[in-house]
C-alpha atoms as a PDB file:
ATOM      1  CA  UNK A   1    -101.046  21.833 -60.663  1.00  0.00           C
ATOM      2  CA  UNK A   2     -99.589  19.730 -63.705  1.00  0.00           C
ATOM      3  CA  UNK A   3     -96.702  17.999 -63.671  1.00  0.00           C
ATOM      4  CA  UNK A   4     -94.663  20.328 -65.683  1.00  0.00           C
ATOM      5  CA  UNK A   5     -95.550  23.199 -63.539  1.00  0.00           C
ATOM      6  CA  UNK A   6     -94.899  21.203 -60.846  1.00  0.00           C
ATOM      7  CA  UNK A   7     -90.998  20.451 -62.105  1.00  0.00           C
ATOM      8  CA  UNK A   8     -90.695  24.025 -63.167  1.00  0.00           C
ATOM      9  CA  UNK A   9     -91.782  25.352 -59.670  1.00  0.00           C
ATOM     10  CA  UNK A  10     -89.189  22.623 -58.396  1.00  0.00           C
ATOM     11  CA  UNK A  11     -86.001  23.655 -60.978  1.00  0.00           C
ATOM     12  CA  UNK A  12     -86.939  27.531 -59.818  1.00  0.00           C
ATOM     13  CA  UNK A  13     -86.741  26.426 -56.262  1.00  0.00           C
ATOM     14  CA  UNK A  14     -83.602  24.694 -56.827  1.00  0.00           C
ATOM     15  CA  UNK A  15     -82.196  27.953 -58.509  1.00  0.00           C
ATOM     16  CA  UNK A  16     -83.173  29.902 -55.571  1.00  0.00           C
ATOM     17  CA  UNK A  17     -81.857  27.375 -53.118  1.00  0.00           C
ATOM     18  CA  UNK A  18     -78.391  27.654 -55.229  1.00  0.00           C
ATOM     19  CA  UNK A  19     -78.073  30.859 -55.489  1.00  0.00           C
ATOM     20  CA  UNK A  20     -78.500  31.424 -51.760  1.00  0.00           C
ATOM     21  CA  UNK A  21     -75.878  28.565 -51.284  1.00  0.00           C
ATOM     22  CA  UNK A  22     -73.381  30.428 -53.015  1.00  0.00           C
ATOM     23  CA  UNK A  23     -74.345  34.190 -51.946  1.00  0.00           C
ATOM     24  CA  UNK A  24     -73.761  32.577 -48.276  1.00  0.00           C
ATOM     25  CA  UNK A  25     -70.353  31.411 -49.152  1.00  0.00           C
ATOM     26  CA  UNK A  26     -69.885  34.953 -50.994  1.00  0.00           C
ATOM     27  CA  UNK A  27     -70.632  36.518 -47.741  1.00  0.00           C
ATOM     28  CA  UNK A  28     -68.282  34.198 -45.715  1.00  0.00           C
ATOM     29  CA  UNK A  29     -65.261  34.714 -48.126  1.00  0.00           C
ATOM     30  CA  UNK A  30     -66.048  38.239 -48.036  1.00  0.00           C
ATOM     31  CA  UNK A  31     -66.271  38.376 -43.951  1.00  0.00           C
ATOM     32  CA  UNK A  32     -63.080  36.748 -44.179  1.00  0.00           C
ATOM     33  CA  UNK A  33     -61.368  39.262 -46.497  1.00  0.00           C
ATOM     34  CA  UNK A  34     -62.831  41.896 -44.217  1.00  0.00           C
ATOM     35  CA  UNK A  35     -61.331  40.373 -40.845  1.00  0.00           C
ATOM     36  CA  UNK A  36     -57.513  39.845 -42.739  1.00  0.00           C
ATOM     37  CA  UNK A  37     -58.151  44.174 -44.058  1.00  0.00           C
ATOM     38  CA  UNK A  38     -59.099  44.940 -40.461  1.00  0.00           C
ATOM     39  CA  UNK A  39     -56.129  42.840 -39.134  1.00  0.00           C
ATOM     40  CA  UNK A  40     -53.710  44.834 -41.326  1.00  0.00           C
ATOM     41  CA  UNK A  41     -54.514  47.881 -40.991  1.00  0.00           C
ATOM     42  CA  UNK A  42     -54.030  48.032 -37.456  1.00  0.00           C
ATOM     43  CA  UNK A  43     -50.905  46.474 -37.767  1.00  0.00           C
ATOM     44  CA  UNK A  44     -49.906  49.331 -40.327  1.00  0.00           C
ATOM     45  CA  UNK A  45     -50.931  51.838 -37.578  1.00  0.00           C
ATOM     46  CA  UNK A  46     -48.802  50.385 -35.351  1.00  0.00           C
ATOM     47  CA  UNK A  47     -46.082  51.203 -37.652  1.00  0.00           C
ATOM     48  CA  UNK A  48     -47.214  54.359 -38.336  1.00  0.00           C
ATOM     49  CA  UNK A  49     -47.232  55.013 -34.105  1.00  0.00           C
ATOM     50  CA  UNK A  50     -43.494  53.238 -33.921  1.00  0.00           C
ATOM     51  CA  UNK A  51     -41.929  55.492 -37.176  1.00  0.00           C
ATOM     52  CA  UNK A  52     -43.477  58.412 -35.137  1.00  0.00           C
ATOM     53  CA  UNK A  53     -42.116  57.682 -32.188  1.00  0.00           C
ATOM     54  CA  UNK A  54     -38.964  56.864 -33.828  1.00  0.00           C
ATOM     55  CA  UNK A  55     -39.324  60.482 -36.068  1.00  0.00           C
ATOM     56  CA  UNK A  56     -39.822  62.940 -32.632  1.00  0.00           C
ATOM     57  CA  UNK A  57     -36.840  60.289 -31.105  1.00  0.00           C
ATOM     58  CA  UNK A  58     -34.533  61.776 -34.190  1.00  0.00           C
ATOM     59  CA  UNK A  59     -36.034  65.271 -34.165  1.00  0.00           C
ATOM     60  CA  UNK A  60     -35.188  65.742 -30.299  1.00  0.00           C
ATOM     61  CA  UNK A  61     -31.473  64.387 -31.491  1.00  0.00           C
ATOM     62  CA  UNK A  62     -31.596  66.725 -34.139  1.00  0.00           C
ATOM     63  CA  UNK A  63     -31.960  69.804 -32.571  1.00  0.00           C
ATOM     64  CA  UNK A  64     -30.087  69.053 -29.435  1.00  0.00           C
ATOM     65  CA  UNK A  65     -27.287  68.614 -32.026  1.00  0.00           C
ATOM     66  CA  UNK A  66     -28.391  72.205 -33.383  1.00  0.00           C
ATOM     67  CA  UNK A  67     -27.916  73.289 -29.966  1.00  0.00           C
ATOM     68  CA  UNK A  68     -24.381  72.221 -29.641  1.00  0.00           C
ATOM     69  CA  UNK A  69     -23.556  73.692 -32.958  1.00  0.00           C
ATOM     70  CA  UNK A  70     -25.079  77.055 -32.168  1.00  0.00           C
ATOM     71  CA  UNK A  71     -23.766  77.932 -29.199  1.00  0.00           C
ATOM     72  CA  UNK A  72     -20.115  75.939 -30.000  1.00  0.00           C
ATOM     73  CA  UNK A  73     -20.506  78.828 -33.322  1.00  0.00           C
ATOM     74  CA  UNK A  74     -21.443  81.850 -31.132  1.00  0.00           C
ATOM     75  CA  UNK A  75     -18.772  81.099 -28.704  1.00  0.00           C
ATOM     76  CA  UNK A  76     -16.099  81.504 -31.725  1.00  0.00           C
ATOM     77  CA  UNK A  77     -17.566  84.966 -32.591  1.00  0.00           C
END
């Protein structure tokens, strides 16, 4: 092997080792991102359960309320 194959073997090798450097921290930034989605969307379906909860809590008001009206209105007829 020559010398100048011998540096170009050793600049491709330092490419390589490079670009695996930086796909590695690609990966971890990318993990990361991942985790804080994950994270967030449960926390938006715990929302979602709560407003639910809270929705059927103002439904069940809602038509007791309908209940009172109705029969308060067929009691006047």
């Amino acid at each position: 092997m020559t010398e100048q194959e011998y540096q170009r073997l050793q600049n491709l090798l330092s490419t390589v080792i490079e670009q695996q450097a930086t796909f590695a921290e690609n990966q971890t930034k990318a993990d990361a991102r991942m985790t804080r989605n994950e994270e967030s969307i449960a926390a938006l379906l715990a929302i979602a359960e709560i407003h639910d909860h809270q929705f059927k809590d103002t439904d069940g008001r809602i038509n007791a309320l309908v209940n009172v009206v109705e029969k308060y209105i067929s009691k006047e007829h």
